[in-house]
Protein backbone atom coordinates (compact mmCIF):
# COMPACT_ATOMS: atom_id res chain seq x y z
CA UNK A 1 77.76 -67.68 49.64
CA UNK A 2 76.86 -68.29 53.16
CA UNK A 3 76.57 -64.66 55.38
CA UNK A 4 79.78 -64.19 57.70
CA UNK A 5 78.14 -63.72 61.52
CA UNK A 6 79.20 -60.79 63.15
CA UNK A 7 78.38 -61.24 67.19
CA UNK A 8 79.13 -59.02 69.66
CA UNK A 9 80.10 -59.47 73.33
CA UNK A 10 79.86 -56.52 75.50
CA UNK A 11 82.32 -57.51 79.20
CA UNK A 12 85.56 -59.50 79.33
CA UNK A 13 85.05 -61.04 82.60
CA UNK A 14 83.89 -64.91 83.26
CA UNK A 15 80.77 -64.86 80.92
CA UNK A 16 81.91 -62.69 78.20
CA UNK A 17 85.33 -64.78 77.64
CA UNK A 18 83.49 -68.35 77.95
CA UNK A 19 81.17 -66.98 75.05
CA UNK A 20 84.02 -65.69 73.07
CA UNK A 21 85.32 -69.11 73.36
CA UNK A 22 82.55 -71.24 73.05
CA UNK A 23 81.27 -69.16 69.57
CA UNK A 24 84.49 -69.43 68.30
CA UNK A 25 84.48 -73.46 68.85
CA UNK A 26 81.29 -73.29 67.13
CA UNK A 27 81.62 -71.08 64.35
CA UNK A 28 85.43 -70.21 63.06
CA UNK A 29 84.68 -67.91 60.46
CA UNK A 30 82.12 -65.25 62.21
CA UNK A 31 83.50 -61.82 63.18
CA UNK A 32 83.35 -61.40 66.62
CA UNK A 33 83.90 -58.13 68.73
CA UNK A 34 84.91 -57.82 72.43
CA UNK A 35 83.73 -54.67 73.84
CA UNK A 36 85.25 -53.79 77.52
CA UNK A 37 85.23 -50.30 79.46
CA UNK A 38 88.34 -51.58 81.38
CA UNK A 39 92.04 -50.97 79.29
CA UNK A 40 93.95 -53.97 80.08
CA UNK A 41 94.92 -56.34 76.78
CA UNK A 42 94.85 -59.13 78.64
CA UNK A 43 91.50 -60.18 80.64
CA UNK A 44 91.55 -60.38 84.76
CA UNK A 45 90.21 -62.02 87.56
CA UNK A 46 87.97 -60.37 89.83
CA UNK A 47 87.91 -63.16 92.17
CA UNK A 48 91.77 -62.82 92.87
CA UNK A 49 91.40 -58.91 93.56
CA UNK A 50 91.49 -60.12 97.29
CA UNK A 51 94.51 -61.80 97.57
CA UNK A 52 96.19 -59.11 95.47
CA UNK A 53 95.30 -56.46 98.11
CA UNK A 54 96.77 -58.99 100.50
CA UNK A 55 100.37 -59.31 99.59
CA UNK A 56 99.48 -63.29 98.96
CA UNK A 57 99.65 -62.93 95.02
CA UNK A 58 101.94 -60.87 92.62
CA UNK A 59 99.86 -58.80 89.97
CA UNK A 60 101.19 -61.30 87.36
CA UNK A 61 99.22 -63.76 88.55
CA UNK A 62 95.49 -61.76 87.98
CA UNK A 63 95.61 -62.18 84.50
CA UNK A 64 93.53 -65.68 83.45
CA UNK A 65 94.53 -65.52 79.59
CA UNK A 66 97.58 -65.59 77.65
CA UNK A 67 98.81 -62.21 76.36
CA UNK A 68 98.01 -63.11 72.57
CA UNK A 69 94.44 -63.94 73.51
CA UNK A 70 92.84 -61.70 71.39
CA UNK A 71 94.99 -62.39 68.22
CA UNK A 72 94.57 -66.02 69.04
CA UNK A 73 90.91 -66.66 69.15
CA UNK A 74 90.23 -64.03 66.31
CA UNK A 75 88.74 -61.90 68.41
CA UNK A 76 88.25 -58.08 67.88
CA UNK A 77 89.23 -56.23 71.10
CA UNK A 78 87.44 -52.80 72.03
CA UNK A 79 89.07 -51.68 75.26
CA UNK A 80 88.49 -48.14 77.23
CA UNK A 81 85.29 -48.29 75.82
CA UNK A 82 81.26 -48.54 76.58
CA UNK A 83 77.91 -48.94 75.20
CA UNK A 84 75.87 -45.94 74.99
CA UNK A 85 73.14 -46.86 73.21
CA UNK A 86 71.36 -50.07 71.92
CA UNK A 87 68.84 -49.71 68.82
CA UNK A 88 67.23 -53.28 69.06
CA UNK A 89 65.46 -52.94 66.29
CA UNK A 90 68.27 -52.25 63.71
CA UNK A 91 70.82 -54.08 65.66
CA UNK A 92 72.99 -51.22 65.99
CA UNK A 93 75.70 -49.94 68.99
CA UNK A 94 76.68 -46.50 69.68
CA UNK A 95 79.27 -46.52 71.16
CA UNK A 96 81.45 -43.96 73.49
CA UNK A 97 84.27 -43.44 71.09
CA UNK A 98 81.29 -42.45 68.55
CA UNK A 99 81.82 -45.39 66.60
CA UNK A 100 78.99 -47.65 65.35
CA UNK A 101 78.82 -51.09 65.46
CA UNK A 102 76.11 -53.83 63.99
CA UNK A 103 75.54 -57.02 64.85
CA UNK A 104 73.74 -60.29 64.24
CA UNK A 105 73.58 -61.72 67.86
CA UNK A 106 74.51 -59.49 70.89
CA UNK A 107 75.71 -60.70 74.47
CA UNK A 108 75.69 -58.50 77.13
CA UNK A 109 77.86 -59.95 80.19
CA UNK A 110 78.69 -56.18 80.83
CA UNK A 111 79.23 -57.54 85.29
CA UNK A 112 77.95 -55.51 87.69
CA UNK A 113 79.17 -51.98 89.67
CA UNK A 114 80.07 -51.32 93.26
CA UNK A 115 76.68 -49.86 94.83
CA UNK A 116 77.67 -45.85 95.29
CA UNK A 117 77.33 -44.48 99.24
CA UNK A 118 75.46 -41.17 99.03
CA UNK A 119 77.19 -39.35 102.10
CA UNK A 120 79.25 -36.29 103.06
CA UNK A 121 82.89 -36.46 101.79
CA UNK A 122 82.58 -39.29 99.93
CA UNK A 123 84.98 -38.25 96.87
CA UNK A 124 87.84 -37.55 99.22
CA UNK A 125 91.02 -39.38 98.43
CA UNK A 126 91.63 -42.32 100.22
CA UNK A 127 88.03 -43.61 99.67
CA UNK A 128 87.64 -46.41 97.32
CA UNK A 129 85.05 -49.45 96.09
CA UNK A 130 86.74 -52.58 95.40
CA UNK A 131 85.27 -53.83 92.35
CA UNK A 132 87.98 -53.39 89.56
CA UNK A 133 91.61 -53.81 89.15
CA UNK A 134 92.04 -50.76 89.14
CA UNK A 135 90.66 -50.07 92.78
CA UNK A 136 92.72 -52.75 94.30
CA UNK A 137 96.01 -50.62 92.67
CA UNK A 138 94.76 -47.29 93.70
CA UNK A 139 94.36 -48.74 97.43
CA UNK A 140 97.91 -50.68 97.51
CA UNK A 141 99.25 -47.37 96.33
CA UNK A 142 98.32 -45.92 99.80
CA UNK A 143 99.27 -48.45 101.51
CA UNK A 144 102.53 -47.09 103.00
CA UNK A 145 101.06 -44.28 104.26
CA UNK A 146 97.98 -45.82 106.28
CA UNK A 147 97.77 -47.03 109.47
CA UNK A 148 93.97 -47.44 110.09
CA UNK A 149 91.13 -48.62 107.90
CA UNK A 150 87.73 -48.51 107.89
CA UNK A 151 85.06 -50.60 105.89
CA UNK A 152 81.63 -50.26 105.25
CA UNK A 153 79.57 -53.00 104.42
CA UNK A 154 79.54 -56.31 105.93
CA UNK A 155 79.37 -58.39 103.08
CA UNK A 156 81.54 -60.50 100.73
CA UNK A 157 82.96 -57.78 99.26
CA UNK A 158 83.32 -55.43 102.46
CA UNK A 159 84.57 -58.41 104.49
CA UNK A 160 87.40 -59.84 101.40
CA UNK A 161 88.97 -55.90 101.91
CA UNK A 162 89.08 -56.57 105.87
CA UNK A 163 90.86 -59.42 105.93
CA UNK A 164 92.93 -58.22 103.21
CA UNK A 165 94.02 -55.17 104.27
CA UNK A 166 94.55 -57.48 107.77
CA UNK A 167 96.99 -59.06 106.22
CA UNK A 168 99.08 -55.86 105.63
CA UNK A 169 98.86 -55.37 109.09
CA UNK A 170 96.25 -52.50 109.22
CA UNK A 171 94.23 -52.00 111.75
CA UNK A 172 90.62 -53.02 110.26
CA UNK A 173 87.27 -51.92 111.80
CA UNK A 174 84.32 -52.57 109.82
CA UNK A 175 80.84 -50.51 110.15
CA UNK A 176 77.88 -52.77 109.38
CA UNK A 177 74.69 -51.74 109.72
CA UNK A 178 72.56 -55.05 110.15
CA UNK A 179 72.94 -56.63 113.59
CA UNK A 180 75.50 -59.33 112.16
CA UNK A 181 78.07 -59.77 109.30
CA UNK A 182 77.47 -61.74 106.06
CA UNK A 183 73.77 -61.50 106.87
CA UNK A 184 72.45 -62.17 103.30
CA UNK A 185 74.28 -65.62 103.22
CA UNK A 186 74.87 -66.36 106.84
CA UNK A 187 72.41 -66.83 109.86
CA UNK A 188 73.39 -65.02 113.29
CA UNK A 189 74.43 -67.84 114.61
CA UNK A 190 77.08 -68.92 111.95
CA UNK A 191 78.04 -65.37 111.50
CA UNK A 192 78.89 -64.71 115.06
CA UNK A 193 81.00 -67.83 114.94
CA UNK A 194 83.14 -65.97 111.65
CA UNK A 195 82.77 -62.60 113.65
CA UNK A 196 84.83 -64.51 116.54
CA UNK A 197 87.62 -65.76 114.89
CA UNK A 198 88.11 -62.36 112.44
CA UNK A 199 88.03 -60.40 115.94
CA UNK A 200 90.60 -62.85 117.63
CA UNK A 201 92.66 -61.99 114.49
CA UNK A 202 92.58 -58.27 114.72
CA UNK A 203 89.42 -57.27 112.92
CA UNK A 204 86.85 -55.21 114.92
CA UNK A 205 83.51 -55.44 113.29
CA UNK A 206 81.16 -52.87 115.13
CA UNK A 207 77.15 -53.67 114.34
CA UNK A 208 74.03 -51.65 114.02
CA UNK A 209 76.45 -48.94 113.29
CA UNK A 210 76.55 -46.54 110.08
CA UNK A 211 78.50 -44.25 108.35
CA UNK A 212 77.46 -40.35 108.15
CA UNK A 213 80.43 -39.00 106.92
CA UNK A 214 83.59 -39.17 105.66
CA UNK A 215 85.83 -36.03 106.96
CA UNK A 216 89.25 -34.68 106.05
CA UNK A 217 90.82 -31.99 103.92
CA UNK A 218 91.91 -32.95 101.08
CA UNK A 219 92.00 -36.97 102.16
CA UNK A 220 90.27 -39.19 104.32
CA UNK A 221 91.18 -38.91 108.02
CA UNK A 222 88.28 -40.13 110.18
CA UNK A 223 84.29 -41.42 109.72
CA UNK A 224 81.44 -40.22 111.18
CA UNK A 225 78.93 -42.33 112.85
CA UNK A 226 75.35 -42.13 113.29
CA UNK A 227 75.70 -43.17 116.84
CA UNK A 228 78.04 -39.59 117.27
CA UNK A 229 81.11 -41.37 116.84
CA UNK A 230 84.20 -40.53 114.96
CA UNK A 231 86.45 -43.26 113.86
CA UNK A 232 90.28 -41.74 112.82
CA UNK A 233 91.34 -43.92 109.60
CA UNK A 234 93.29 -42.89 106.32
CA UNK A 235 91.83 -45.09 104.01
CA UNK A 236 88.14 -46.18 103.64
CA UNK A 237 86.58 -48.67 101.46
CA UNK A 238 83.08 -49.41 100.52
CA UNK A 239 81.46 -52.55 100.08
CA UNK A 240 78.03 -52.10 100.19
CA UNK A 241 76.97 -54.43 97.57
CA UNK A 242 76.47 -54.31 93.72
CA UNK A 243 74.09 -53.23 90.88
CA UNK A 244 73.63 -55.37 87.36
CA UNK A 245 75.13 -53.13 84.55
CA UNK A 246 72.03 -53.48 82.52
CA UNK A 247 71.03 -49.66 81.97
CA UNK A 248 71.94 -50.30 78.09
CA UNK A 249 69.43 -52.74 77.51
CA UNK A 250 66.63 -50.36 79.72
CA UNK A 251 63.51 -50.77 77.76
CA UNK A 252 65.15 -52.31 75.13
CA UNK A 253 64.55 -56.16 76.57
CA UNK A 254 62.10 -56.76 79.78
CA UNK A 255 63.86 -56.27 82.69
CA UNK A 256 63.18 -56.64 86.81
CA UNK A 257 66.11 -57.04 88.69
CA UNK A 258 68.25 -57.96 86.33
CA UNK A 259 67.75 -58.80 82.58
CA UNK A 260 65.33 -61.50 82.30
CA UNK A 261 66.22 -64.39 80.04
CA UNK A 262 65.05 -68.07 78.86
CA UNK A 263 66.32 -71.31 79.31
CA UNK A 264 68.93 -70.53 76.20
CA UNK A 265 69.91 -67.26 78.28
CA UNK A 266 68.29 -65.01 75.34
CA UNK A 267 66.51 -62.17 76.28
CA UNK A 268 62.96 -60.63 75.02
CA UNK A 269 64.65 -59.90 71.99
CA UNK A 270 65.87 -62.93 69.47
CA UNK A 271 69.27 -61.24 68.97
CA UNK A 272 70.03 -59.99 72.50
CA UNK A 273 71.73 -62.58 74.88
CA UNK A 274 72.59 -62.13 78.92
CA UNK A 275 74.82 -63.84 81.21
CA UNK A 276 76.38 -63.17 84.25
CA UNK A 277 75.79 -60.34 86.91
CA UNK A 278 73.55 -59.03 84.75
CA UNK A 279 71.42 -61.78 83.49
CA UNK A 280 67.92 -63.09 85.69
CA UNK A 281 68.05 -66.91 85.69
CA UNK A 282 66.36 -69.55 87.38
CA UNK A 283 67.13 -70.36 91.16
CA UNK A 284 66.90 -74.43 91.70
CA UNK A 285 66.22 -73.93 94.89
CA UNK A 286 64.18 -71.02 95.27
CA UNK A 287 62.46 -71.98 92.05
CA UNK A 288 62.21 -68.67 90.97
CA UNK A 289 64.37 -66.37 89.31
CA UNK A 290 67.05 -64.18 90.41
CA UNK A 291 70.93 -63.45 89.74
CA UNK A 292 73.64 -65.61 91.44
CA UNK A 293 76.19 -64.02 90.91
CA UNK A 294 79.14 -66.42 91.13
CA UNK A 295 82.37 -67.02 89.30
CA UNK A 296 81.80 -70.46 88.00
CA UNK A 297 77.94 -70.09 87.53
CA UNK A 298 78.61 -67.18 84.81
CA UNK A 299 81.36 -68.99 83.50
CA UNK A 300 78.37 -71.84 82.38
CA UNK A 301 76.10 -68.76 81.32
CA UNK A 302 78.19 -67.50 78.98
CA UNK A 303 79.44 -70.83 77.68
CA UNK A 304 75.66 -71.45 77.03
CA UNK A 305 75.00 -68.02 75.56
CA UNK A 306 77.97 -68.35 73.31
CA UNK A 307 76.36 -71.78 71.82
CA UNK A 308 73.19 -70.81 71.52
CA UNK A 309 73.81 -67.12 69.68
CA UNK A 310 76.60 -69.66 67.27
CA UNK A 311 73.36 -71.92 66.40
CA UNK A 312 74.01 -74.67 68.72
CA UNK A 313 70.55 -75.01 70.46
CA UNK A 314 71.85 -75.36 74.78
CA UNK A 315 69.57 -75.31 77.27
CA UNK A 316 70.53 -73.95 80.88
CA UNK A 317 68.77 -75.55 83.53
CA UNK A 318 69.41 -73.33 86.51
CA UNK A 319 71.94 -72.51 89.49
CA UNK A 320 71.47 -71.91 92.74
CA UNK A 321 73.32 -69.22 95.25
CA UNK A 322 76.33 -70.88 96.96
CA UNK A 323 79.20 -69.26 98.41
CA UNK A 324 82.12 -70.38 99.92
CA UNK A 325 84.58 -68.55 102.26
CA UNK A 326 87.78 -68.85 104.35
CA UNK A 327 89.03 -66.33 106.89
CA UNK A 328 91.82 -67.03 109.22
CA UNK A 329 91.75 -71.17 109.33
CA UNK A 330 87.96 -70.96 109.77
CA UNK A 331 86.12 -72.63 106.60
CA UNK A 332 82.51 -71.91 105.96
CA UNK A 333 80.09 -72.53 102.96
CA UNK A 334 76.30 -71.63 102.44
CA UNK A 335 73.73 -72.25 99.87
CA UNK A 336 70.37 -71.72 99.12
CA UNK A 337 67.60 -70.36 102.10
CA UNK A 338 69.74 -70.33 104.95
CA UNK A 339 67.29 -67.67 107.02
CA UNK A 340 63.77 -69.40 106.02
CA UNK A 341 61.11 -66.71 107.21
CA UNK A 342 58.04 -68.89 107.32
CA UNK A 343 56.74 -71.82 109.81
CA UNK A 344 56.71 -74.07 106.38
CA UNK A 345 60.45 -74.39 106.92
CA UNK A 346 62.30 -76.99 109.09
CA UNK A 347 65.87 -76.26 110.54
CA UNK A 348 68.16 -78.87 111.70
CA UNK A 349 71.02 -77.79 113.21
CA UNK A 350 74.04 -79.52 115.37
CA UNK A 351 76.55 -77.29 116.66
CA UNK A 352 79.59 -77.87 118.25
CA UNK A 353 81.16 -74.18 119.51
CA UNK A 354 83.72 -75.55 121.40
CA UNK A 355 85.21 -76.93 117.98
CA UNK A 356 83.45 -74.02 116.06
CA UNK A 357 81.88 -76.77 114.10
CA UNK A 358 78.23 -75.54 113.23
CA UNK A 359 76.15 -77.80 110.39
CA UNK A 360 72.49 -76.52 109.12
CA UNK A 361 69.94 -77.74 107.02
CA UNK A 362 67.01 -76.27 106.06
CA UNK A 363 63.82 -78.08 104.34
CA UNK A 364 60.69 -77.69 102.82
CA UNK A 365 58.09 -80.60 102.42
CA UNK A 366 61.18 -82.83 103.90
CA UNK A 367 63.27 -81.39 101.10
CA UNK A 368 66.58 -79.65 101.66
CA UNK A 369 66.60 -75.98 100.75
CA UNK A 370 69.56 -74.52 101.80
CA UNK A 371 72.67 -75.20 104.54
CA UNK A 372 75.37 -73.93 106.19
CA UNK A 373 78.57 -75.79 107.23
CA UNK A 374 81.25 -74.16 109.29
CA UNK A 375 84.67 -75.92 109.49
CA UNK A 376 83.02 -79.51 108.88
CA UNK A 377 82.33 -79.16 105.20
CA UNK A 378 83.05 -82.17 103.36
CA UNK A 379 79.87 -82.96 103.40
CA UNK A 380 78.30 -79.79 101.98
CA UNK A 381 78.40 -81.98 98.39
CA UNK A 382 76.26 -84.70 99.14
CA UNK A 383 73.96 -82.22 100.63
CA UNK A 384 73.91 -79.75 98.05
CA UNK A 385 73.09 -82.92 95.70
CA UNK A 386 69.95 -84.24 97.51
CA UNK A 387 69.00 -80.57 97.22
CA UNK A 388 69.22 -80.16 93.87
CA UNK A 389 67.58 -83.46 92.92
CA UNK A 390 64.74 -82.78 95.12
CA UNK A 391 65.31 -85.87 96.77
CA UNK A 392 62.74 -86.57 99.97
CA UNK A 393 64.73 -86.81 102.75
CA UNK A 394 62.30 -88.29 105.19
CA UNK A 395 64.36 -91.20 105.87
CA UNK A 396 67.62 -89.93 106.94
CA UNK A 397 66.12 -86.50 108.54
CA UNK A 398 67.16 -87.90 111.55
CA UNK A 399 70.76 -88.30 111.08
CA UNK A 400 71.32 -85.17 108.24
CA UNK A 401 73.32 -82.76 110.94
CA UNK A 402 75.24 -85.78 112.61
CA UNK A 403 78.97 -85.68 112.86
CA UNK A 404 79.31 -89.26 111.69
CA UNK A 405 76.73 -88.28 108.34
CA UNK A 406 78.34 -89.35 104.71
CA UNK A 407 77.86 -90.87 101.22
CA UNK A 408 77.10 -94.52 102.61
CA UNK A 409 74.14 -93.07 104.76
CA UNK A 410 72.63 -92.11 101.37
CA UNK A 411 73.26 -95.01 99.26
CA UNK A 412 69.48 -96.92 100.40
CA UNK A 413 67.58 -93.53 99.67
CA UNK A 414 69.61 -93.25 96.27
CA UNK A 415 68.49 -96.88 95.26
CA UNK A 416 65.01 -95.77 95.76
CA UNK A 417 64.46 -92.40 94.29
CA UNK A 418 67.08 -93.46 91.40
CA UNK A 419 65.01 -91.98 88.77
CA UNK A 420 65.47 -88.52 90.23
CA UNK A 421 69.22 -88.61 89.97
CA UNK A 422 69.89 -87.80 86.37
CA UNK A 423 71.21 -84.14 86.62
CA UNK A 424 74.41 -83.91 86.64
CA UNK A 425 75.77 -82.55 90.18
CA UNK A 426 76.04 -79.21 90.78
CA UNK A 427 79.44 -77.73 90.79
CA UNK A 428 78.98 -74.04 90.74
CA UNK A 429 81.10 -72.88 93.69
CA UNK A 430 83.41 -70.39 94.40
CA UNK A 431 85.91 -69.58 97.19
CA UNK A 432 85.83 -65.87 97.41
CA UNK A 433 88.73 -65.72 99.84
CA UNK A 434 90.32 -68.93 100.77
CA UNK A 435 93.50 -68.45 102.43
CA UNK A 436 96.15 -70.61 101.39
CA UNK A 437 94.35 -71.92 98.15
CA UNK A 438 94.54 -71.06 94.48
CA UNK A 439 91.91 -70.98 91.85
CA UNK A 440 90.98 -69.36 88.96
């Protein structure tokens, strides 16, 4: 009699749930164990957190599966608890409730963590991360009793609270230490644009500035600055970035950044699968590996994963880093090298500041490498097409960044390069706060 699989899925975010599904399409008799440190029975989206925190969503709709999801894919649910230990060779769990589990195949999608701030008065109350649901209650719980806010970090995650807590009519001021907002996915010039309208809409967003310490009694009631300056707020919440969870799987599987995996997202070791925030992939733009971590493009990882630990050979081609935001009526979406730090790069760029229409492309060898649109992005599609296809742009360089650019200016360069566009197009996108949309 044929062995019954047992496989193992360690997070219950994107990747972890489109492996569940995807191994149970392939095999329906394997045992298959979900293994989550967070205790809710029915599995979340992170991506919503910020329009929870903003009033624009009720908590019923954060949950992104039905409430018999567990009982209805089969699927053994291990909630409140984590992975302690990994023996790779035996294929054996410890696990914090001091069970032990085995396995056949083992995914770890386990996310990532908030990036901890190392300053003075950092565990008073009223300081948070926003990484969990569970943060994003604990701060709406204070809520009533806050009048100023304070964020540190001037990223996605740092700028999603701001405009958030915005929304609840806080007054917002965010401490960023690099000279301009959203600088890992933005240039200066883009960013300043954003800065403008989230200033005209009540956020101040103070540069080169940084946090020394948090002060209070028992709770938060002002920041220090390293410029001398003391800030009076109630609440303060960090967004300084995150960390792959992959500690587990420390010398267990090679490792840089992330966890480093092939092209069927399995790791060093035949039985140990990664996807998500945690797993090293490869860039189709950078062409190198890295982590993008994005909804959508760990929803594919995992889906992939799940195939390939069920026996149904996949092969994952690559992503690239795209993000896409919206913040007070102002639209703006970025992928690839947007900040090119070599004279082998080209920039085109049209801007239009009177409109606060701004459209960037950058190339290398006369192929496009990364963009940036700001309020005119229709477009970014095509773009983001030619990119991936590696399609030589020569022709059309002149008119790439014009306002009158679309699919009918690329139709003669398609016709010739035809045998380059096979792949299917890239759809890996994700609208980390777009007000006045829904996704999931």
């Amino acid at each position: 009699m044929k062995k019954r699989n047992t496989f193992v899925v360690i997070g219950n975010s994107a990747a972890g749930l489109s492996c569940l599904e995807a191994m149970r399409e392939v095999d329906k008799d394997a045992r298959i164990i979900n293994i989550s440190r967070e205790p809710y029975k029915r599995p979340y989206s992170r991506c919503l957190l910020s329009y929870y925190l903003a009033g624009a969503i009720s908590e019923d709709r954060i949950w992104i599966r039905p409430e018999n999801y567990y009982k209805d894919l089969n699927v053994e649910p291990m909630l409140k608890t984590e992975v302690l230990s990994v023996d790779e060779k035996n294929r054996k769990m410890k696990l914090s409730d001091k069970s032990v589990v085995e396995y056949d195949k083992l995914l770890c999608a386990a996310g990532a963590s908030s990036k901890k701030l190392d300053i003075k008065g950092i565990d008073k109350k009223g300081t948070f991360y926003l990484r969990t649901l569970e943060d994003a209650e604990g701060i709406i719980s204070m809520l009533k009793d806050v009048n100023d806010v304070a964020i540190l970090g001037g990223g996605l995650i740092g700028m999603r609270a701001a405009y958030s807590l915005r929304k609840q009519n806080k007054r917002v001021r965010v401490i960023v230490k690099s000279s301009h907002i959203f600088s890992q996915i933005l240039d200066f010039e883009s960013a300043d644009m954003l800065r403008s309208q989230l200033e005209k809409n009540g956020v101040e967003i103070n540069t080169g500035l940084e946090a020394v310490e948090i002060s209070g009694k028992d709770r938060v009631e002002a920041i220090g600055l390293d410029d001398g300056n003391r800030l009076d707020c109630q609440l303060v919440i960090i967004g300084k970035g995150v960390s792959p969870n992959s500690d587990m799987l420390s010398g267990k599987v090679k490792t840089n950044y992330g966890i480093l995996v092939n092209e069927n997202l399995r790791t060093s070791n035949d039985a140990i699968f990664a996807s998500g925030d945690v797993a090293q992939t490869y860039d189709l733009l950078e062409e190198k590996t890295t982590i993008n971590a994005i909804w959508p493009t760990a929803v594919k990882q995992g889906r992939i994963a799940g195939l390939n630990m069920a026996g149904k050979n996949t092969i994952y081609e690559g992503s690239c880093g795209m993000n896409s935001v919206e913040f007070f009526g102002m639209s703006v979406i970025s992928f690839g090298n947007v900040r090119p730090k070599s004279g082998e790069f080209e920039e085109l760029i049209q801007a239009d500041l009177s409109h606060n229409i701004y459209r960037k492309v950058v190339l290398k060898n006369n192929k496009i490498v990364g963009a940036i649109f700001v309020n005119d992005i229709e477009r970014h599609g095509i773009i983001l097409n030619l990119a991936l296809q590696k399609i030589d742009i020569s022709d059309i360089k002149d008119i790439l960044v014009d306002e009158y650019f679309d699919y009918g200016k690329v139709i003669p360069l398609i016709k010739r390069q035809k045998d380059k566009f096979k792949r299917q197009e890239y759809s890996d996108t994700i609208s980390t706060y777009a007000e006045g949309s829904s996704f999931v």
